[in-house]
Protein backbone atom coordinates (compact mmCIF):
# COMPACT_ATOMS: atom_id res chain seq x y z
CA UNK A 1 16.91 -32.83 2.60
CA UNK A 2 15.65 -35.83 1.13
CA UNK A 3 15.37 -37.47 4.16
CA UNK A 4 13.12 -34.84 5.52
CA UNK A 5 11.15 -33.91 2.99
CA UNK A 6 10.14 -37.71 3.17
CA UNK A 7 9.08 -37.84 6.84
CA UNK A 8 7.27 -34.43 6.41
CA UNK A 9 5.26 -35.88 3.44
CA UNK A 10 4.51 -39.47 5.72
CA UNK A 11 3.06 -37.24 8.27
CA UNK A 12 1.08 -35.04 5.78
CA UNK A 13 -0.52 -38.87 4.12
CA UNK A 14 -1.22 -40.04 7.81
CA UNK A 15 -3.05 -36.81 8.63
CA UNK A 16 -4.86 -37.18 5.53
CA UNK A 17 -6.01 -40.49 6.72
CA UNK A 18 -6.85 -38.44 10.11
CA UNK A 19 -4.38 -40.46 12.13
CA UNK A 20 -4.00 -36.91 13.94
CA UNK A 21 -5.14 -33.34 12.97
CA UNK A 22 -3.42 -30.04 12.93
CA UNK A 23 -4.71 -28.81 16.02
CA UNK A 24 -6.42 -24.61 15.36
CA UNK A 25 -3.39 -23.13 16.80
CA UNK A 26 -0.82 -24.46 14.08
CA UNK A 27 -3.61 -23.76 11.25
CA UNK A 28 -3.56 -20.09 12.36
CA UNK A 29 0.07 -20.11 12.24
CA UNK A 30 0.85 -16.76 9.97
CA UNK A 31 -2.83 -16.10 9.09
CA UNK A 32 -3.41 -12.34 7.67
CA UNK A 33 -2.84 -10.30 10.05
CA UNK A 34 -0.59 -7.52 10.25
CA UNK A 35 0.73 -7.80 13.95
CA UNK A 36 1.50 -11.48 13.06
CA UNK A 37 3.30 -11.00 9.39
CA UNK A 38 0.88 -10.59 6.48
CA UNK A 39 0.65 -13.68 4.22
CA UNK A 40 2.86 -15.61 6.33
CA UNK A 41 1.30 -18.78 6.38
CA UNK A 42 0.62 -18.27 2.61
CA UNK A 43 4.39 -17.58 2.37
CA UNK A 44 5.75 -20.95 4.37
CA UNK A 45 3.19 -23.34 2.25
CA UNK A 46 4.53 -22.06 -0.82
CA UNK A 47 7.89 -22.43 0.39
CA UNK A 48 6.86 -26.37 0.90
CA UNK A 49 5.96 -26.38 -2.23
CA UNK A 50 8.58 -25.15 -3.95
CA UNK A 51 11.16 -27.23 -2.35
CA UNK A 52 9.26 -30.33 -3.15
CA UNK A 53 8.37 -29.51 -6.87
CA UNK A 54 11.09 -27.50 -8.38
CA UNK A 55 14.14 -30.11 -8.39
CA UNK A 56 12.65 -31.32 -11.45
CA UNK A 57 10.52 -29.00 -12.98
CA UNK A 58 10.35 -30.32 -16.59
CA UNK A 59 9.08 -30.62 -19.23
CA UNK A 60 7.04 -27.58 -18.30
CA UNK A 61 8.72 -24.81 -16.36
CA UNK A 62 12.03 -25.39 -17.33
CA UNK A 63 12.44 -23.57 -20.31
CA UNK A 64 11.27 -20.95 -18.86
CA UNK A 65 13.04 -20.85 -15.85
CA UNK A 66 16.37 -22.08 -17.65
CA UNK A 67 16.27 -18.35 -20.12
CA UNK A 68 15.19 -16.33 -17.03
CA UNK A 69 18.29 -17.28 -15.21
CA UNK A 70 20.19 -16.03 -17.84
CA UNK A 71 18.44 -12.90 -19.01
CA UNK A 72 19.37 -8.99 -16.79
CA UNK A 73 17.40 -8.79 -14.13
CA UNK A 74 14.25 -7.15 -15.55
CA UNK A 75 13.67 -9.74 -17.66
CA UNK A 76 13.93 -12.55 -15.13
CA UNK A 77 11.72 -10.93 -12.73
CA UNK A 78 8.96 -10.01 -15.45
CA UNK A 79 9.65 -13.97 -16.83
CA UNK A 80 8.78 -15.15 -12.77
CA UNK A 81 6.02 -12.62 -12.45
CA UNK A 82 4.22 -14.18 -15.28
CA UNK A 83 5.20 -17.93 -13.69
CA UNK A 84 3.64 -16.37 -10.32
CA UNK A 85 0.57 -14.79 -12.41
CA UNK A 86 -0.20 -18.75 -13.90
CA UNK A 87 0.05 -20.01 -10.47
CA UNK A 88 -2.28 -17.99 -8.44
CA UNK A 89 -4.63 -17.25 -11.65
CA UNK A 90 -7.39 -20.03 -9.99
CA UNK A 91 -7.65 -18.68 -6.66
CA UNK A 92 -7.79 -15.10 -7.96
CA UNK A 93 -10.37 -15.67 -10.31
CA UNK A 94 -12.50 -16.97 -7.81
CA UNK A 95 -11.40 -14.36 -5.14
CA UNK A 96 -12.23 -11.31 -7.92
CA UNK A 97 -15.60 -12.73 -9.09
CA UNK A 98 -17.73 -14.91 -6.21
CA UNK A 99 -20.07 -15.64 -8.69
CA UNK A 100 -17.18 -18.68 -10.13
CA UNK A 101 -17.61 -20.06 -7.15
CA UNK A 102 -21.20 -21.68 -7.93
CA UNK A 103 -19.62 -23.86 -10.24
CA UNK A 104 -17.40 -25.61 -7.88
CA UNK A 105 -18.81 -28.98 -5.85
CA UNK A 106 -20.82 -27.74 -2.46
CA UNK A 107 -19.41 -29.27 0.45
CA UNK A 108 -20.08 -32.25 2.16
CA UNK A 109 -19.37 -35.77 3.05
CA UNK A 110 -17.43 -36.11 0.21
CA UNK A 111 -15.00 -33.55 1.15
CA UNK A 112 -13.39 -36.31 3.93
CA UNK A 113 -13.77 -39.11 1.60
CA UNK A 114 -11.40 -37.28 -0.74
CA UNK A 115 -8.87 -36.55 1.87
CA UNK A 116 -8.44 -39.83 2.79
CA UNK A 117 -7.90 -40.74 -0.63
CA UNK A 118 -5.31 -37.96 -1.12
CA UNK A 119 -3.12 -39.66 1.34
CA UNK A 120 -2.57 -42.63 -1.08
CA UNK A 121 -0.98 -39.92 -3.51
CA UNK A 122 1.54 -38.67 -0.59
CA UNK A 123 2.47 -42.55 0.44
CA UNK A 124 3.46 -42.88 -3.62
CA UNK A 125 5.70 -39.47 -3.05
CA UNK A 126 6.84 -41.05 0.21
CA UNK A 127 8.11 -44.13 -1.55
CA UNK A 128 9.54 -42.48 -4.63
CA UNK A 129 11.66 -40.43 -2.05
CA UNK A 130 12.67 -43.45 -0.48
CA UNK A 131 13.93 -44.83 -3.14
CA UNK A 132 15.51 -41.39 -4.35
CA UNK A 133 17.56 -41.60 -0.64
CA UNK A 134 18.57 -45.08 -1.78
CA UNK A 135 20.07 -44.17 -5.03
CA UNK A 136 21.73 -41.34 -3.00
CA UNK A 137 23.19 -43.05 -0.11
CA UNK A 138 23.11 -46.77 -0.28
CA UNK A 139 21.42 -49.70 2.27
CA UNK A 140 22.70 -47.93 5.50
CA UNK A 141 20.85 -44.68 4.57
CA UNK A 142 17.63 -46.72 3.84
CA UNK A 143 17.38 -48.55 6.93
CA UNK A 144 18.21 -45.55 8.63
CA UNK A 145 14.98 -43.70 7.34
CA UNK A 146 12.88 -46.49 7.36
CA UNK A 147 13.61 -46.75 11.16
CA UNK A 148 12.77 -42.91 11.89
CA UNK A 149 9.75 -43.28 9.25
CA UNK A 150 8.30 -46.09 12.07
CA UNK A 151 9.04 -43.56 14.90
CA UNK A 152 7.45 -40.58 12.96
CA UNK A 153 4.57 -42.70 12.48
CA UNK A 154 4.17 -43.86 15.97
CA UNK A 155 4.75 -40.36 16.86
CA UNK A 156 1.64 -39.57 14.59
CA UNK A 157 -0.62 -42.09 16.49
CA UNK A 158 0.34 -40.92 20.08
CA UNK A 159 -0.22 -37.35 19.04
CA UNK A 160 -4.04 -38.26 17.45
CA UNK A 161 -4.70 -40.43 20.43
CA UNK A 162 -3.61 -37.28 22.98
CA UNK A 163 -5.57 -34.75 21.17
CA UNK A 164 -9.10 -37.36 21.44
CA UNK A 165 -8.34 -37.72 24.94
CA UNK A 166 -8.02 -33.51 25.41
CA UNK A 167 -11.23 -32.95 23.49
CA UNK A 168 -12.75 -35.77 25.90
CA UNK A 169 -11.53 -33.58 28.74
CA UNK A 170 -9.04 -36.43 30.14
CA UNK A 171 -5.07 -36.40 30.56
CA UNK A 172 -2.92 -35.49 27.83
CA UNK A 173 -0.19 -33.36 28.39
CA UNK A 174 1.93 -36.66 28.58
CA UNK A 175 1.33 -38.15 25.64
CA UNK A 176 2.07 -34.30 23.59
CA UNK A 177 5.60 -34.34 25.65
CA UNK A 178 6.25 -38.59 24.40
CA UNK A 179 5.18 -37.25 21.11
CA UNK A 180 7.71 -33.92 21.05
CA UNK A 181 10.51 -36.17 22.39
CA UNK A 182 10.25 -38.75 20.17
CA UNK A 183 9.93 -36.36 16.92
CA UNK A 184 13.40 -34.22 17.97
CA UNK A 185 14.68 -37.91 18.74
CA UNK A 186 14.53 -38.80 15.29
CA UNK A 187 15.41 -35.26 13.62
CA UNK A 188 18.11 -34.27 15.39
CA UNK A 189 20.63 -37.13 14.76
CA UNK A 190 19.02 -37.17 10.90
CA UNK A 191 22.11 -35.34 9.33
CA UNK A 192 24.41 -36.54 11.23
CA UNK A 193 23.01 -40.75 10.39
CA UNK A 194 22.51 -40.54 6.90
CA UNK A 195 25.72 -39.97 4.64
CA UNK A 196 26.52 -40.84 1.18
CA UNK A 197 27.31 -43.88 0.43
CA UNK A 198 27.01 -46.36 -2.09
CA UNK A 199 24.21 -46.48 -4.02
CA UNK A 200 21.93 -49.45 -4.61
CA UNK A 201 22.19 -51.11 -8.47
CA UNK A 202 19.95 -49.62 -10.41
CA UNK A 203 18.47 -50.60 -13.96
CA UNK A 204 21.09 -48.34 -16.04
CA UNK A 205 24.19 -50.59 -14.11
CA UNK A 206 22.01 -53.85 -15.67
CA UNK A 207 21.80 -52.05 -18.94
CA UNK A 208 23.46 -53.12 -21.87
CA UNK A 209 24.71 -49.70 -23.68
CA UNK A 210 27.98 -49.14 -22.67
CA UNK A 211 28.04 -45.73 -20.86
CA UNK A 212 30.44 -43.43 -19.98
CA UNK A 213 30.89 -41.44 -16.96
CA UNK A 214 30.77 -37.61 -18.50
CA UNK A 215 32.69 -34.67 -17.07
CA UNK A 216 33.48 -31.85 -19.34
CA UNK A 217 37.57 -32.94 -19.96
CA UNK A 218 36.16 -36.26 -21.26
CA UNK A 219 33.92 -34.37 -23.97
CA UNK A 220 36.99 -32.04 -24.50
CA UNK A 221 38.98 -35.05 -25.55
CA UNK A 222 36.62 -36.88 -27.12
CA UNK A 223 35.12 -33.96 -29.71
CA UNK A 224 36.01 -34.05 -33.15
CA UNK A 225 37.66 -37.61 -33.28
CA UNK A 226 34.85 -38.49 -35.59
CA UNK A 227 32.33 -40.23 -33.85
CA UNK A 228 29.14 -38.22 -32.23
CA UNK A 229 28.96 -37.82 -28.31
CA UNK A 230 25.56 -38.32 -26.87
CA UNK A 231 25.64 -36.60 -23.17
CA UNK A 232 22.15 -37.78 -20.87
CA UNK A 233 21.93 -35.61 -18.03
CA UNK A 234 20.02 -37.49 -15.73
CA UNK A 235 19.54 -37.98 -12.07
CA UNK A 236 17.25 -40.81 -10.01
CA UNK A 237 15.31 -38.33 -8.30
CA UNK A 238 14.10 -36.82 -12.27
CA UNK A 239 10.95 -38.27 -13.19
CA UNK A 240 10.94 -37.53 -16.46
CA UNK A 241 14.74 -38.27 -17.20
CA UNK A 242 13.42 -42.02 -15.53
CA UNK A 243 10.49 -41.68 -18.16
CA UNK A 244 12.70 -40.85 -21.31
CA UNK A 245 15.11 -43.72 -20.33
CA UNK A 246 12.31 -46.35 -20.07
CA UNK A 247 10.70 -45.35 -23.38
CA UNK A 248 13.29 -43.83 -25.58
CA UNK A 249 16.51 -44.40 -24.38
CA UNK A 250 16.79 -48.09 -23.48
CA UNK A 251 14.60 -48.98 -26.74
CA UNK A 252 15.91 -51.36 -29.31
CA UNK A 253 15.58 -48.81 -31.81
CA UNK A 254 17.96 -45.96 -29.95
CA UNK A 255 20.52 -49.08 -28.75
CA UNK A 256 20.74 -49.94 -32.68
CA UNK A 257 21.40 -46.56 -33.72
CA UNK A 258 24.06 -45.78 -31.15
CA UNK A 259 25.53 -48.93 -32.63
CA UNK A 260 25.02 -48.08 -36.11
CA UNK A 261 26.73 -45.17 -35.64
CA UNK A 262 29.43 -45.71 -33.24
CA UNK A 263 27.90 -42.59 -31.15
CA UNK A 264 29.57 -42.21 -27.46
CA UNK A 265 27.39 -42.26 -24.80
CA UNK A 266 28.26 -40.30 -21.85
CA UNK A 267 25.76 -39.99 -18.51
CA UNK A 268 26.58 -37.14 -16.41
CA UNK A 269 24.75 -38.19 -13.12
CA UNK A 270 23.31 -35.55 -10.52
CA UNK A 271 21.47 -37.40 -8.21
CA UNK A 272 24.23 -36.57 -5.82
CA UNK A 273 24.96 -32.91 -6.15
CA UNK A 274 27.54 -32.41 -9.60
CA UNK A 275 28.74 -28.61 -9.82
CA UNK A 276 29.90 -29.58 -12.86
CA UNK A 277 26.05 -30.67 -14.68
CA UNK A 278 25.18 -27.23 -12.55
CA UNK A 279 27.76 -25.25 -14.62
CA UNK A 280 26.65 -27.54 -18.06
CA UNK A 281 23.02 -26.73 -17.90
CA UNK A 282 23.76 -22.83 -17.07
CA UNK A 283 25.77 -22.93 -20.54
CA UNK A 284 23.48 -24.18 -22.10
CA UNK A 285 20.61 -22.12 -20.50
CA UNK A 286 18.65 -25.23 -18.58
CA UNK A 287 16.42 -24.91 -15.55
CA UNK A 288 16.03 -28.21 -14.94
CA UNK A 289 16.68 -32.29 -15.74
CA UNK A 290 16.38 -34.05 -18.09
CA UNK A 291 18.88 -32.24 -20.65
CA UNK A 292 20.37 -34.22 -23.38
CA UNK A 293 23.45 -32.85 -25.92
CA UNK A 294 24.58 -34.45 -29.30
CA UNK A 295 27.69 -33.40 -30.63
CA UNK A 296 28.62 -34.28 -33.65
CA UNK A 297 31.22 -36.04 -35.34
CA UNK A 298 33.08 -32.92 -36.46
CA UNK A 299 33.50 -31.11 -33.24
CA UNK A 300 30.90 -28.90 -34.05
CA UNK A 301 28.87 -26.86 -31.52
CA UNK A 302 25.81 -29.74 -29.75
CA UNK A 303 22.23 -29.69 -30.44
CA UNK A 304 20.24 -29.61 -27.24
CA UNK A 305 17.47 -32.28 -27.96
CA UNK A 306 13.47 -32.02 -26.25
CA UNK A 307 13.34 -32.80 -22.64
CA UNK A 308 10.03 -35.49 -23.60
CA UNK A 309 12.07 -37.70 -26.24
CA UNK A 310 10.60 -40.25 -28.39
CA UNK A 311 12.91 -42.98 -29.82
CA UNK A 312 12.59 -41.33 -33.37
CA UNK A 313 13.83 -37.88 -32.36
CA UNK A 314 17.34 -39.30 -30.85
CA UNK A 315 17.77 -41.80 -33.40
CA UNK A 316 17.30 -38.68 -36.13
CA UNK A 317 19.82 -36.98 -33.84
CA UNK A 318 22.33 -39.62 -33.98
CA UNK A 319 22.07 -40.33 -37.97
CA UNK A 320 22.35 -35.98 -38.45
CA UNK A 321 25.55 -36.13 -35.74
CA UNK A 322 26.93 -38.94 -37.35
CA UNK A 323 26.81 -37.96 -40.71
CA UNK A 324 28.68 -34.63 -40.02
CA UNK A 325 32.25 -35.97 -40.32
């Protein structure tokens, strides 16, 4: 999935830069009508969207989505009617009163200057995917997508160049087939290419807390021996659990407290798929990563700490957790 998503987002950034355009046809795709499927097309670039934003959808939405997924079903669906309201509130606006719409920019040559700069956006999501595989699947996996990303690129150029010579009324029908082959050439073994593997070293291996792989026997055994567990659910592919650890969690000030007060550190790791952190975050009512647990000393029940941490709010965790021998 990673893999793909990344290829699909390289093609969006070099149609962006107008490398090729989606031809009429494919823009029609699912338009409003009711003998092709009302809201179709709407339906498919939502479902784009979602499967490139939710894996990590704190600090905002997960909360939210987290208590939903525990609440009957009534609830939930009146919690992700109200997500769906917030979403689509823009566009409606403008849809129910015209009038809004004289305060957006007219159109004009802008319009393609800003499309080309929106590519540089998608190359960024490109490489943070690439580097998400990498954690995932090691060197092999890497070169492997790196080889189909050059393919799906010169793909992308044949295609653009075929559609200039249609619209100049010369041949083209060869260069769509070279472009169709190549594309299922580089899909179809994808799956079957890229497996797990070892991951590259990261910063946390070159780190010098001494962390503990978490599952839930180790906390079981480790609870109430009097020293405070602190449990950072993580994963590479979490942008804000990457934030946190950069400006809270590898701090001077967080290192010296989990000294100070001989607090276990435990990292339970989902960039690869964990049914384990799953099960953990359902418990404790999490939508998404980053989610971070203190137990303390006595065995008590854990504090669930903010998903956006500052080095102040885990060190206060640590000295409470501590202190409740």
């Amino acid at each position: 999935m990673i893999a793909l998503l990344s290829l699909v987002i390289l093609a969006a950034a070099l149609n962006l830069l107008g490398v090729f355009e989606v031809g009429l046809s494919v823009q029609r795709v699912g338009s409003v009508e009711i003998n092709r499927g009302a809201f179709l097309r709407s339906a498919l670039t939502g479902v784009l969207a979602i499967l490139v934003a939710t894996p990590c959808a704190a600090p905002f939405m997960a909360s939210a989505i987290g208590y939903a997924l525990v609440q009957p079903p009534a609830v939930a669906l009146v919690i992700f009617f109200a997500l769906a309201l917030g979403f689509a509130a823009p566009f409606t606006l403008i849809s129910l009163f015209p009038q809004l719409a004289r305060f957006l920019p007219r159109p004009g040559a802008w319009m393609d200057v800003l499309k080309r700069g929106l590519a540089f956006p998608m190359f960024g999501a490109y490489a943070w995917l690439v580097w998400v595989l990498a954690q995932q699947a090691g060197s092999a996996a890497l070169a492997t997508l790196l080889a189909a990303s050059v393919v799906v690129a010169f793909a992308g150029w044949l295609y653009g160049m075929a559609q200039h010579r249609r619209f100049a009324g010369k041949g083209h029908k060869v260069l769509f087939a070279v472009t169709a082959v190549l594309v299922i050439a580089v899909l179809a073994p994808l799956p079957q290419l890229i497996q797990p593997g070892a991951a590259l070293a990261g910063d946390q291996v070159a780190s010098q807390l001494t962390k503990e792989k978490w599952t839930p026997q180790a906390v079981a055994s480790q609870r109430g021996h009097g020293k405070a567990i602190f449990v950072d659910f993580t994963a590479s592919w979490c942008i804000t659990c990457q934030v946190n650890e950069k400006t809270s969690l590898s701090t001077q000030a967080v290192k010296d407290a989990l000294a100070k007060t001989g607090t276990v550190y435990m990292v339970a790791d989902s960039t690869k798929f964990n049914p384990d952190v799953d099960d953990a975050m359902s418990e404790f009512g999490q939508g998404g990563l980053p989610m971070y647990l203190v137990y303390p000393a006595d065995g008590g029940p854990p504090k669930v700490l903010p998903q956006v941490l500052t080095p102040s709010i885990v060190v206060n965790a640590l000295q409470a957790a501590s202190t409740k021998a």
